[in-house]
PDB file of N, CA and C in Angstrom:
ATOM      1  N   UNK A   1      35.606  30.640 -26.747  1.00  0.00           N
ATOM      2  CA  UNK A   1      36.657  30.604 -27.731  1.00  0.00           C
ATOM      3  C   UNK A   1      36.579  29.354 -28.591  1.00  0.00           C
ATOM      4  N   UNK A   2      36.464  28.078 -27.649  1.00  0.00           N
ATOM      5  CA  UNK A   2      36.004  26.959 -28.648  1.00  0.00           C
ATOM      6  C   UNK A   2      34.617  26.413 -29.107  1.00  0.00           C
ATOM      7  N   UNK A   3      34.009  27.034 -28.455  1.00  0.00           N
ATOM      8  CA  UNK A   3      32.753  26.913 -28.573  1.00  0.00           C
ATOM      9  C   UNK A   3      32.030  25.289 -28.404  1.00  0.00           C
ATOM     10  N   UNK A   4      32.671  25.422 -27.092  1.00  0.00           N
ATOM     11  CA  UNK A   4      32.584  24.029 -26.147  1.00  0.00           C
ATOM     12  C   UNK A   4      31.546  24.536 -25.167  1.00  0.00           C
ATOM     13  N   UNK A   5      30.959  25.230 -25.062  1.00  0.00           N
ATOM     14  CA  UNK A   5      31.103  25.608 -23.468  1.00  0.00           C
ATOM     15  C   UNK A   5      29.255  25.916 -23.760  1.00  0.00           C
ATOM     16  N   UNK A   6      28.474  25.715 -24.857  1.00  0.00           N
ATOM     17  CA  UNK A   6      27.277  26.780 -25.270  1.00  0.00           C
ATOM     18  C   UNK A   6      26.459  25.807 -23.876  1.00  0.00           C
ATOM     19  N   UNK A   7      26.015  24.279 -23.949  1.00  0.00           N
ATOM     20  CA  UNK A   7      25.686  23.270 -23.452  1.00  0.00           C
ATOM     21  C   UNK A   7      26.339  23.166 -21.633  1.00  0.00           C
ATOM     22  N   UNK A   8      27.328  23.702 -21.335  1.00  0.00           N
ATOM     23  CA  UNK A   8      27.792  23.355 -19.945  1.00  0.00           C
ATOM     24  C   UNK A   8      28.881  22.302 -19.731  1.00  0.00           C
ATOM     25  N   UNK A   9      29.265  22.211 -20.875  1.00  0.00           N
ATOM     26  CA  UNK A   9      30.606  21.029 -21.080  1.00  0.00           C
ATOM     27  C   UNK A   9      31.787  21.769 -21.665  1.00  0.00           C
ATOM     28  N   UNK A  10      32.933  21.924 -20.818  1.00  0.00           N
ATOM     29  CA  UNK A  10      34.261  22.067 -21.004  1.00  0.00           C
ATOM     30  C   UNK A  10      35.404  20.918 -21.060  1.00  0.00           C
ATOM     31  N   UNK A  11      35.866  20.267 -22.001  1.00  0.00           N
ATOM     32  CA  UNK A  11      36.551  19.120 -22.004  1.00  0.00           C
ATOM     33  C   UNK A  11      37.366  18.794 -21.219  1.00  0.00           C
ATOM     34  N   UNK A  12      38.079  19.958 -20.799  1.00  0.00           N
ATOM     35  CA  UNK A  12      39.288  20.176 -19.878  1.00  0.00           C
ATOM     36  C   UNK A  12      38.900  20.156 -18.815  1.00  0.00           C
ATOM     37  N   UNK A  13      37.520  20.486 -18.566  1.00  0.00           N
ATOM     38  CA  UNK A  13      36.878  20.531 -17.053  1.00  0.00           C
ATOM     39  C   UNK A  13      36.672  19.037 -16.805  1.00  0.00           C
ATOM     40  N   UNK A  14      36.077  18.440 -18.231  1.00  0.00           N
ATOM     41  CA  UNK A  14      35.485  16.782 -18.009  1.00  0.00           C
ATOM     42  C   UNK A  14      37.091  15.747 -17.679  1.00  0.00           C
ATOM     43  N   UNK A  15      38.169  16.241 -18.192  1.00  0.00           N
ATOM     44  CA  UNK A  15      39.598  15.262 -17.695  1.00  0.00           C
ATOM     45  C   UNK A  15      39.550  15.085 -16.545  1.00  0.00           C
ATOM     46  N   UNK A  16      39.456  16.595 -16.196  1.00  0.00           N
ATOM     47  CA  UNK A  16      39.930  16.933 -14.646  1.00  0.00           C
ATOM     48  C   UNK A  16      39.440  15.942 -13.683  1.00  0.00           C
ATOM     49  N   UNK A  17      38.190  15.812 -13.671  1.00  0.00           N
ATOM     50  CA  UNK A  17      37.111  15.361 -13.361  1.00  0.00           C
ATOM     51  C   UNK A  17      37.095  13.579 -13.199  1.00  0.00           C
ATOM     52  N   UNK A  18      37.411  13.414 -14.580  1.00  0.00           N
ATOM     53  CA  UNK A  18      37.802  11.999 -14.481  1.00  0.00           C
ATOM     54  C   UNK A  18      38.552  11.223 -14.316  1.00  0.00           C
ATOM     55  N   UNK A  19      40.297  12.163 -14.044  1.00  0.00           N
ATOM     56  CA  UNK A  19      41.681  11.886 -13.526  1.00  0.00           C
ATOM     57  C   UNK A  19      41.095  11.896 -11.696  1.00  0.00           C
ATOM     58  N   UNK A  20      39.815  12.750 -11.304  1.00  0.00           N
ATOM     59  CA  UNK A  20      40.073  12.985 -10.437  1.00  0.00           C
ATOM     60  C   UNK A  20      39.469  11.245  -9.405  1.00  0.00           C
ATOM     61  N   UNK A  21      38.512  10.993 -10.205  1.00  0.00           N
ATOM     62  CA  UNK A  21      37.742   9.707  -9.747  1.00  0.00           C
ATOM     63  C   UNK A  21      38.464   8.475 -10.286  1.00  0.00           C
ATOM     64  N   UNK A  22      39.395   8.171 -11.541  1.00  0.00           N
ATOM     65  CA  UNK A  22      40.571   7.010 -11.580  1.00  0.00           C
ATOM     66  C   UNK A  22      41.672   7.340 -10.921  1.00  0.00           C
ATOM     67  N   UNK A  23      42.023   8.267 -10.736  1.00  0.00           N
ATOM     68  CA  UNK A  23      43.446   7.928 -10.262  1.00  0.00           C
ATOM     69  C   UNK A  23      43.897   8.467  -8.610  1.00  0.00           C
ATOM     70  N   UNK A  24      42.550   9.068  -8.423  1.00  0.00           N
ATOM     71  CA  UNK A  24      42.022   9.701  -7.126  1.00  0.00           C
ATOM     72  C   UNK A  24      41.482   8.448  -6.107  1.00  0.00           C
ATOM     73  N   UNK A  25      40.558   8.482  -6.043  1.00  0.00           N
ATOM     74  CA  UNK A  25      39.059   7.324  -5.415  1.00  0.00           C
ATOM     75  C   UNK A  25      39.815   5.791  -6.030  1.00  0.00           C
ATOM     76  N   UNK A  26      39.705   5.720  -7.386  1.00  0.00           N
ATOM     77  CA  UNK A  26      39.920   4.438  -8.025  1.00  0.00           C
ATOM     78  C   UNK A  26      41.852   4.211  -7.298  1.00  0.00           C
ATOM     79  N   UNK A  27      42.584   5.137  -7.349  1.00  0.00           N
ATOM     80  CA  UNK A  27      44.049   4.987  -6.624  1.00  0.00           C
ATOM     81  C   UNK A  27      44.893   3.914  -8.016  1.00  0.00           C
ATOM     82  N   UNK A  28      44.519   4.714  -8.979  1.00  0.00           N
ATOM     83  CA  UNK A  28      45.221   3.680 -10.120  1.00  0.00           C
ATOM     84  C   UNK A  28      46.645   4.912 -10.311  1.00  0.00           C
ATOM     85  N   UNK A  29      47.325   4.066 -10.347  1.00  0.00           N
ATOM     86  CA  UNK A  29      48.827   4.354 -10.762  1.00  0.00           C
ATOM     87  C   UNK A  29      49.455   3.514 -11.942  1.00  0.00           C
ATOM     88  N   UNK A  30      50.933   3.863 -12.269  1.00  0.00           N
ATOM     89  CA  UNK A  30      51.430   3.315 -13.331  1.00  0.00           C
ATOM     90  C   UNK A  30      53.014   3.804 -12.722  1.00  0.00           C
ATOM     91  N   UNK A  31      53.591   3.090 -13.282  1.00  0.00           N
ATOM     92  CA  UNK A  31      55.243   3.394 -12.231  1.00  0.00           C
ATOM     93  C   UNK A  31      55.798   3.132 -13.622  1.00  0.00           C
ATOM     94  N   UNK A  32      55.639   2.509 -14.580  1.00  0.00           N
ATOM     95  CA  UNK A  32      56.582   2.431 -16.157  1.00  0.00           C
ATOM     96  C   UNK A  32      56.499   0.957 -16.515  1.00  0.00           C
ATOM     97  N   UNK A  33      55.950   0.109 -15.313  1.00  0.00           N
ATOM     98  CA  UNK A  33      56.039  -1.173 -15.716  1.00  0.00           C
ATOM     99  C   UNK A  33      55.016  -2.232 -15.237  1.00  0.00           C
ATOM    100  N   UNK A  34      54.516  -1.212 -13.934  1.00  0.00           N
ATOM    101  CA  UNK A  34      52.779  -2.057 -13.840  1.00  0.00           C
ATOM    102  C   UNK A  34      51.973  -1.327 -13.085  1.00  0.00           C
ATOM    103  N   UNK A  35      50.769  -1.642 -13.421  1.00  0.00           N
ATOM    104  CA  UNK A  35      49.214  -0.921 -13.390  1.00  0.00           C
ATOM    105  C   UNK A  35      49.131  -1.367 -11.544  1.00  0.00           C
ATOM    106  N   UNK A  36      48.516  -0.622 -11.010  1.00  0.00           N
ATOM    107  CA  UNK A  36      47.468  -0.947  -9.915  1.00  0.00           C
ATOM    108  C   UNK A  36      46.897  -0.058  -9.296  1.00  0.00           C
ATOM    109  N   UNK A  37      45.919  -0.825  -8.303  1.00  0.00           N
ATOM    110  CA  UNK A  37      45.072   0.432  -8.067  1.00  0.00           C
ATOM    111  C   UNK A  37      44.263  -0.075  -6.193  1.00  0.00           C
ATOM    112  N   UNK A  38      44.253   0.668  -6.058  1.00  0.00           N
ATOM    113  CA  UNK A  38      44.370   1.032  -4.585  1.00  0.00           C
ATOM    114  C   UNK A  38      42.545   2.059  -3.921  1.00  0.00           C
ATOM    115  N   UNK A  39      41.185   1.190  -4.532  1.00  0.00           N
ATOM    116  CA  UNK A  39      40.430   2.278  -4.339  1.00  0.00           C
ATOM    117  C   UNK A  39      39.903   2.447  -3.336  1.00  0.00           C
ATOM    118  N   UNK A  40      38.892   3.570  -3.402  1.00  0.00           N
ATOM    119  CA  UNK A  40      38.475   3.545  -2.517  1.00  0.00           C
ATOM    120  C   UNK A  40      36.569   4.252  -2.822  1.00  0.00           C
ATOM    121  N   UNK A  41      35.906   4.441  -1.808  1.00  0.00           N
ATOM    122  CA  UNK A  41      34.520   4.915  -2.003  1.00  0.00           C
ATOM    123  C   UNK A  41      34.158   6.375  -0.745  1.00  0.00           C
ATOM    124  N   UNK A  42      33.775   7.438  -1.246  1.00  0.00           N
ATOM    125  CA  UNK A  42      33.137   8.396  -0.112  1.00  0.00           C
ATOM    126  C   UNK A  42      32.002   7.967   0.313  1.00  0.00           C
ATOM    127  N   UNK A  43      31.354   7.742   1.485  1.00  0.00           N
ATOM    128  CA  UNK A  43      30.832   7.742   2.207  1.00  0.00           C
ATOM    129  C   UNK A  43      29.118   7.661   1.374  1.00  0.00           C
ATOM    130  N   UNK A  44      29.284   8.739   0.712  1.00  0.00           N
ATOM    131  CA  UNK A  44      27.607   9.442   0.393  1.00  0.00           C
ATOM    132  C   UNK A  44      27.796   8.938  -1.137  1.00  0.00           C
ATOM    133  N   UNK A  45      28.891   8.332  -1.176  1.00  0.00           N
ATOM    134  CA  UNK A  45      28.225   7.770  -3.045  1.00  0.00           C
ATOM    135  C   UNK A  45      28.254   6.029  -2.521  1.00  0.00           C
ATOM    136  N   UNK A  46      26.949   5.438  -3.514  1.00  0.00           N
ATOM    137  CA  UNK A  46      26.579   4.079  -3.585  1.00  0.00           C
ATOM    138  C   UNK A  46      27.733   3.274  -4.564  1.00  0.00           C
ATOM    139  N   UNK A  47      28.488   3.939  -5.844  1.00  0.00           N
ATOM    140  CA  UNK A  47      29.172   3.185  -6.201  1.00  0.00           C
ATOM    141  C   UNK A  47      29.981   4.083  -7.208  1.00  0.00           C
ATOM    142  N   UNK A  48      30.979   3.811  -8.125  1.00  0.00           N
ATOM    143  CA  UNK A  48      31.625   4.183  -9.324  1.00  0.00           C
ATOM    144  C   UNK A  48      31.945   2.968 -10.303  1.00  0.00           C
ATOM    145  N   UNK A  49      32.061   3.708 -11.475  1.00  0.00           N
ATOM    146  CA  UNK A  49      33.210   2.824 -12.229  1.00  0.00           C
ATOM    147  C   UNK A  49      33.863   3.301 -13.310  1.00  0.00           C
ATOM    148  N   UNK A  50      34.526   2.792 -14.168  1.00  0.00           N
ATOM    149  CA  UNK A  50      35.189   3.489 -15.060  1.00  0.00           C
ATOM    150  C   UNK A  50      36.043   2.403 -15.798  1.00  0.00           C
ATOM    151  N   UNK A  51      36.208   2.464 -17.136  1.00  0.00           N
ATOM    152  CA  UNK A  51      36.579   2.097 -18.189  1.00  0.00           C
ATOM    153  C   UNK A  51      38.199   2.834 -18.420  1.00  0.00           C
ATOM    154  N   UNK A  52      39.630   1.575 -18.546  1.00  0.00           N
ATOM    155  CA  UNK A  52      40.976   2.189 -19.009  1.00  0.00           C
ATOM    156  C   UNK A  52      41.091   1.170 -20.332  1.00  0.00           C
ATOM    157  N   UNK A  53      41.968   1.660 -20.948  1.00  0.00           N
ATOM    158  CA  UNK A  53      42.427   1.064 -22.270  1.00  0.00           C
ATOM    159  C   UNK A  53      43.959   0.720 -21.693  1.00  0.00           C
ATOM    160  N   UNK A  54      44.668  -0.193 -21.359  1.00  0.00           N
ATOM    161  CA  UNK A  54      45.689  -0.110 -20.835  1.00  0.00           C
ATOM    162  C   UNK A  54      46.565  -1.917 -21.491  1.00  0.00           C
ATOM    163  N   UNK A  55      47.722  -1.169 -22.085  1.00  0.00           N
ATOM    164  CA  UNK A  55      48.544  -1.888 -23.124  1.00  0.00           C
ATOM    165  C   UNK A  55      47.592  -2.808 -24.177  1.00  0.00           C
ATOM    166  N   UNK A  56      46.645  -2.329 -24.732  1.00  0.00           N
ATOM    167  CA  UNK A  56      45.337  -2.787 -25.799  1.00  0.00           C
ATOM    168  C   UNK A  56      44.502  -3.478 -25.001  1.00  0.00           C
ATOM    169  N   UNK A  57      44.327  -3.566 -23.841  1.00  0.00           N
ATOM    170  CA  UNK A  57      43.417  -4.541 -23.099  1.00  0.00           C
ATOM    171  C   UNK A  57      42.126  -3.201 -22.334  1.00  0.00           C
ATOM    172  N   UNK A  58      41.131  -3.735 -22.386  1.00  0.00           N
ATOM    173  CA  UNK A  58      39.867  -2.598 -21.976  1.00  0.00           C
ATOM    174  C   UNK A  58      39.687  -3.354 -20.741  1.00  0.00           C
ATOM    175  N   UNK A  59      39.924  -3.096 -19.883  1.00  0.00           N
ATOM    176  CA  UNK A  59      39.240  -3.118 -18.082  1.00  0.00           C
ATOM    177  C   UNK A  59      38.802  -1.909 -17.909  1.00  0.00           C
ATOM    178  N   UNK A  60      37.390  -2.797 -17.581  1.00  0.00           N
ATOM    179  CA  UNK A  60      36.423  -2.355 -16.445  1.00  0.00           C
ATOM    180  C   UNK A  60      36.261  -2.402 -15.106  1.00  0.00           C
ATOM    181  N   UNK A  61      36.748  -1.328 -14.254  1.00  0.00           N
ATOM    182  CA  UNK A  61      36.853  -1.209 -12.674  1.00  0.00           C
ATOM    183  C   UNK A  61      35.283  -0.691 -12.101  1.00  0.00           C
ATOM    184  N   UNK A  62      34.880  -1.524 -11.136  1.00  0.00           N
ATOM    185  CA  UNK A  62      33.248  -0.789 -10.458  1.00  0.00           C
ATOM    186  C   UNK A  62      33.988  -1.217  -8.957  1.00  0.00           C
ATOM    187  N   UNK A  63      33.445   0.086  -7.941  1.00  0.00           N
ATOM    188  CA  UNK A  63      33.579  -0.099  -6.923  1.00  0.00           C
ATOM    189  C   UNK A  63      32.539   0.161  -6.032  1.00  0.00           C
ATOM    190  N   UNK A  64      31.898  -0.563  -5.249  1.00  0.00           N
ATOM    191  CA  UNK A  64      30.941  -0.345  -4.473  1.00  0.00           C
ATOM    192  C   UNK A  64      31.444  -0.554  -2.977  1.00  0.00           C
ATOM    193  N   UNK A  65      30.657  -0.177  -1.965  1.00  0.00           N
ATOM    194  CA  UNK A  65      31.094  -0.331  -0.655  1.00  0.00           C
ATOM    195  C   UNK A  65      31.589  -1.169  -0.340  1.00  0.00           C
ATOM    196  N   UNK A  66      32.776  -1.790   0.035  1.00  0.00           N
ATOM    197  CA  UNK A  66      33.326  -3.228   0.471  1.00  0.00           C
ATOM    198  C   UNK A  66      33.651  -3.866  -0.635  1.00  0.00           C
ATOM    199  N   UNK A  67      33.617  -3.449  -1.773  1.00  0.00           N
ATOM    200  CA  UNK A  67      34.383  -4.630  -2.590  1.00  0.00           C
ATOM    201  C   UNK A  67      34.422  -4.043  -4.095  1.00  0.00           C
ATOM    202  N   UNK A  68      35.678  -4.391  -5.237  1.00  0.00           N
ATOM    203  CA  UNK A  68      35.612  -3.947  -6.369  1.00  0.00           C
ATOM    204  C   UNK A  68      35.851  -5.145  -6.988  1.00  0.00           C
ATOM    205  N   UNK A  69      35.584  -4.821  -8.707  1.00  0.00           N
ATOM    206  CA  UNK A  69      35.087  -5.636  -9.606  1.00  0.00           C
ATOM    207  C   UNK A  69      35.881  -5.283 -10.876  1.00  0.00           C
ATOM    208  N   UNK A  70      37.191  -6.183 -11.175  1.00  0.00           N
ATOM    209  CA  UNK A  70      37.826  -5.660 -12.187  1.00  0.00           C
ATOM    210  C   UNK A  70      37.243  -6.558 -13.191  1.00  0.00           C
ATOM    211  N   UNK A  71      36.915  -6.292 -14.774  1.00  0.00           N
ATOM    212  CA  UNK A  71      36.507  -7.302 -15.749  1.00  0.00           C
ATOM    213  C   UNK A  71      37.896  -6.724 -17.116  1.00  0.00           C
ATOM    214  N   UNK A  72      37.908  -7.970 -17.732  1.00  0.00           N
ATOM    215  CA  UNK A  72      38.862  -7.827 -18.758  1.00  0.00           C
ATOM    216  C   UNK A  72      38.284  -7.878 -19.488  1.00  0.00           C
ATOM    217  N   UNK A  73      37.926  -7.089 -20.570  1.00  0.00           N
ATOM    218  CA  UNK A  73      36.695  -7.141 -21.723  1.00  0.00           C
ATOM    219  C   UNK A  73      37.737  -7.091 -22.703  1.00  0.00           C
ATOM    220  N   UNK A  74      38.743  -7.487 -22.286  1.00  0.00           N
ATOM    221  CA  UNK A  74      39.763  -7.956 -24.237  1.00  0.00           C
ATOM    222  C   UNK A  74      40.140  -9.540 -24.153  1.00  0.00           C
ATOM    223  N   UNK A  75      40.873  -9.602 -25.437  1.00  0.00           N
ATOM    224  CA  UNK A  75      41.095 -10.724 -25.740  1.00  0.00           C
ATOM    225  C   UNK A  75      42.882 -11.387 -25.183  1.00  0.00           C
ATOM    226  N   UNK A  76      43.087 -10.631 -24.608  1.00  0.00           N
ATOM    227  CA  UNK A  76      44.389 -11.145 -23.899  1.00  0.00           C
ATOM    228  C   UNK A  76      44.139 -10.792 -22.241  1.00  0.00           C
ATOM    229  N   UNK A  77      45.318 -11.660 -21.849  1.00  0.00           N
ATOM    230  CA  UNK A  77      45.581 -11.685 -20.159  1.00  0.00           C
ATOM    231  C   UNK A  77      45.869 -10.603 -19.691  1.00  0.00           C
ATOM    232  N   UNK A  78      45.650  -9.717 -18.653  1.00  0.00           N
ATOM    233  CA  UNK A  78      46.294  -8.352 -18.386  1.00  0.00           C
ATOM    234  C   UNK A  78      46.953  -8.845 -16.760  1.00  0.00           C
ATOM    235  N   UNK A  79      47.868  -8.117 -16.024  1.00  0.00           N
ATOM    236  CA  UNK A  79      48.552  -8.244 -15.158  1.00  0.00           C
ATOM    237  C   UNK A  79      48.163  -6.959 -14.289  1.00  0.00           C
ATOM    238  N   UNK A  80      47.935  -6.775 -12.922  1.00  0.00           N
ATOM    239  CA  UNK A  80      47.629  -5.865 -12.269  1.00  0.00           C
ATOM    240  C   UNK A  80      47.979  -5.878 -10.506  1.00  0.00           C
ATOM    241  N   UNK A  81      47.895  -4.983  -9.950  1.00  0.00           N
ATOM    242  CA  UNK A  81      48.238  -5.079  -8.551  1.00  0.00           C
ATOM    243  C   UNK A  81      46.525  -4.308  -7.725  1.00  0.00           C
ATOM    244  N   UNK A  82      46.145  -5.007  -7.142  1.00  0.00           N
ATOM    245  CA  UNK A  82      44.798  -4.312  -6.479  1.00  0.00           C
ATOM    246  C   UNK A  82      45.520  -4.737  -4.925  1.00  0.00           C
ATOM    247  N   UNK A  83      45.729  -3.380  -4.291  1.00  0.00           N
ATOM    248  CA  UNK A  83      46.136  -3.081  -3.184  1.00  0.00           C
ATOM    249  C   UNK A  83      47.550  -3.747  -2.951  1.00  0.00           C
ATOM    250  N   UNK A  84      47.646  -4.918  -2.020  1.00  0.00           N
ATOM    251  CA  UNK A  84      49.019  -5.487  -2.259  1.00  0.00           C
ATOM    252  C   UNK A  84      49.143  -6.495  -2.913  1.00  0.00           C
ATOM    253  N   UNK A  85      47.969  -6.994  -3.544  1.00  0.00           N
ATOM    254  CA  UNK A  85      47.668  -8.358  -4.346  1.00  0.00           C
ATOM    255  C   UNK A  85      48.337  -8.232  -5.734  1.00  0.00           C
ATOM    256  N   UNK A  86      48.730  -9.410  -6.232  1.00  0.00           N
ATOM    257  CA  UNK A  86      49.318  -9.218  -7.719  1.00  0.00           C
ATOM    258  C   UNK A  86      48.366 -10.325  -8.155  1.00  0.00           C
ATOM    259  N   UNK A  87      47.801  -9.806  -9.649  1.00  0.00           N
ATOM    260  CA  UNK A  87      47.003 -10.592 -10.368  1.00  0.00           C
ATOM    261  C   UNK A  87      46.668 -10.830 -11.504  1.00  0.00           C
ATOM    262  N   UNK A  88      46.556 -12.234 -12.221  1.00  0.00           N
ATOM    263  CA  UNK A  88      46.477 -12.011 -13.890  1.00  0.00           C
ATOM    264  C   UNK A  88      45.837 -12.419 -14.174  1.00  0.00           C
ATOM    265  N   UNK A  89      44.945 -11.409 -14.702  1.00  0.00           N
ATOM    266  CA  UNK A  89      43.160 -11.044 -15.304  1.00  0.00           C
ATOM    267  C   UNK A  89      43.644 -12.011 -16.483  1.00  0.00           C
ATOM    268  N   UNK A  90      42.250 -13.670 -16.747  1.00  0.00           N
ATOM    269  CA  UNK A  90      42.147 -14.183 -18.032  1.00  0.00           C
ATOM    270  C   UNK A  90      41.365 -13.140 -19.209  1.00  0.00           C
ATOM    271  N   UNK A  91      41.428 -13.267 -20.400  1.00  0.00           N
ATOM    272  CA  UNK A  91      40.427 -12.065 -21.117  1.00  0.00           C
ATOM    273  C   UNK A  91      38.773 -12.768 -20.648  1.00  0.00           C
ATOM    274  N   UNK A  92      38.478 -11.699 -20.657  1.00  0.00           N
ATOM    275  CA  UNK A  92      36.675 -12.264 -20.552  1.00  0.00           C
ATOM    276  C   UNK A  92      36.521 -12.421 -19.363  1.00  0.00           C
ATOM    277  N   UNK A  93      37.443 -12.752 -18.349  1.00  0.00           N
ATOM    278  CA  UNK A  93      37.163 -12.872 -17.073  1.00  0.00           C
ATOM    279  C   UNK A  93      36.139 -11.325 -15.950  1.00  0.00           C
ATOM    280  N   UNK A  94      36.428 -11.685 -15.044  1.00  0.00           N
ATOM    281  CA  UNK A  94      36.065 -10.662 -13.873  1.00  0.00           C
ATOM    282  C   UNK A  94      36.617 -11.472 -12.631  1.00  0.00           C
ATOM    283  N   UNK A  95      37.154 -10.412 -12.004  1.00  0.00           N
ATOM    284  CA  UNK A  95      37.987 -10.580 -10.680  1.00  0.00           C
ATOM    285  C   UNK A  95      36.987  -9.883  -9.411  1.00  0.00           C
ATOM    286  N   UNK A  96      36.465 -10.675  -8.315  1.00  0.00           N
ATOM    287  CA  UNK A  96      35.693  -9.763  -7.428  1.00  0.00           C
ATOM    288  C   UNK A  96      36.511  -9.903  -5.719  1.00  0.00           C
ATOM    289  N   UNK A  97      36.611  -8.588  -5.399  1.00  0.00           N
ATOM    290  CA  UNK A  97      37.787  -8.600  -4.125  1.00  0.00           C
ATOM    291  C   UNK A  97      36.758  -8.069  -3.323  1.00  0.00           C
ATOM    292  N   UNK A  98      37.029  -8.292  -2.144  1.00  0.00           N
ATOM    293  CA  UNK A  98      36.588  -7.619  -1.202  1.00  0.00           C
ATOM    294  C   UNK A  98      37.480  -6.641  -0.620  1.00  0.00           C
ATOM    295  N   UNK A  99      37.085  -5.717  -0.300  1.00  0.00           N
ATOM    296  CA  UNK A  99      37.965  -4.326   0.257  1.00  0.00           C
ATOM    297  C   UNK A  99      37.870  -3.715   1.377  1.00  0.00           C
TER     298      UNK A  99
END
């Protein structure tokens, strides 16, 4: 019908998909007033990551076995919660936790 589909790509299939690994695995939430995220890794994958745009600031989340890697690739401070930790990303920075 949209003629999405000739190639093997359905857009709606690709959300699904990628709500399912941020807000799934990655455990990112939003409550109305702050970001965090809670991830995690299956067993048989070596790593993830994924890119949010969140209040004009671009973080980059990678998670590998035992530990994730938030980077602030904007030009302001962002505020976040990784597991029970509260934390405020400088811009340009990277935050590395162990998990």
């Amino acid at each position: 019908y949209n003629n999405d589909t000739d190639d093997g790509h359905h857009i709606t299939s690709m959300v699904g998909a990628w709500l399912s690994v941020v807000q799934g695995f990655g455990g990112m939430t939003f409550n109305g007033d702050s970001l965090s995220f809670s991830p995690s890794i299956p067993e048989q994958w070596q790593a993830y990551s994924f890119k949010i745009l969140y209040r004009g600031a671009m973080l980059r989340v990678s998670i590998k076995h035992g530990s994730c890697e938030i980077t602030n690739e904007s030009h302001g401070d962002v505020e976040f919660s990784l597991g029970e930790k509260k934390f405020l990303l400088k811009a340009g920075k990277t935050l590395r936790e162990i998990l």
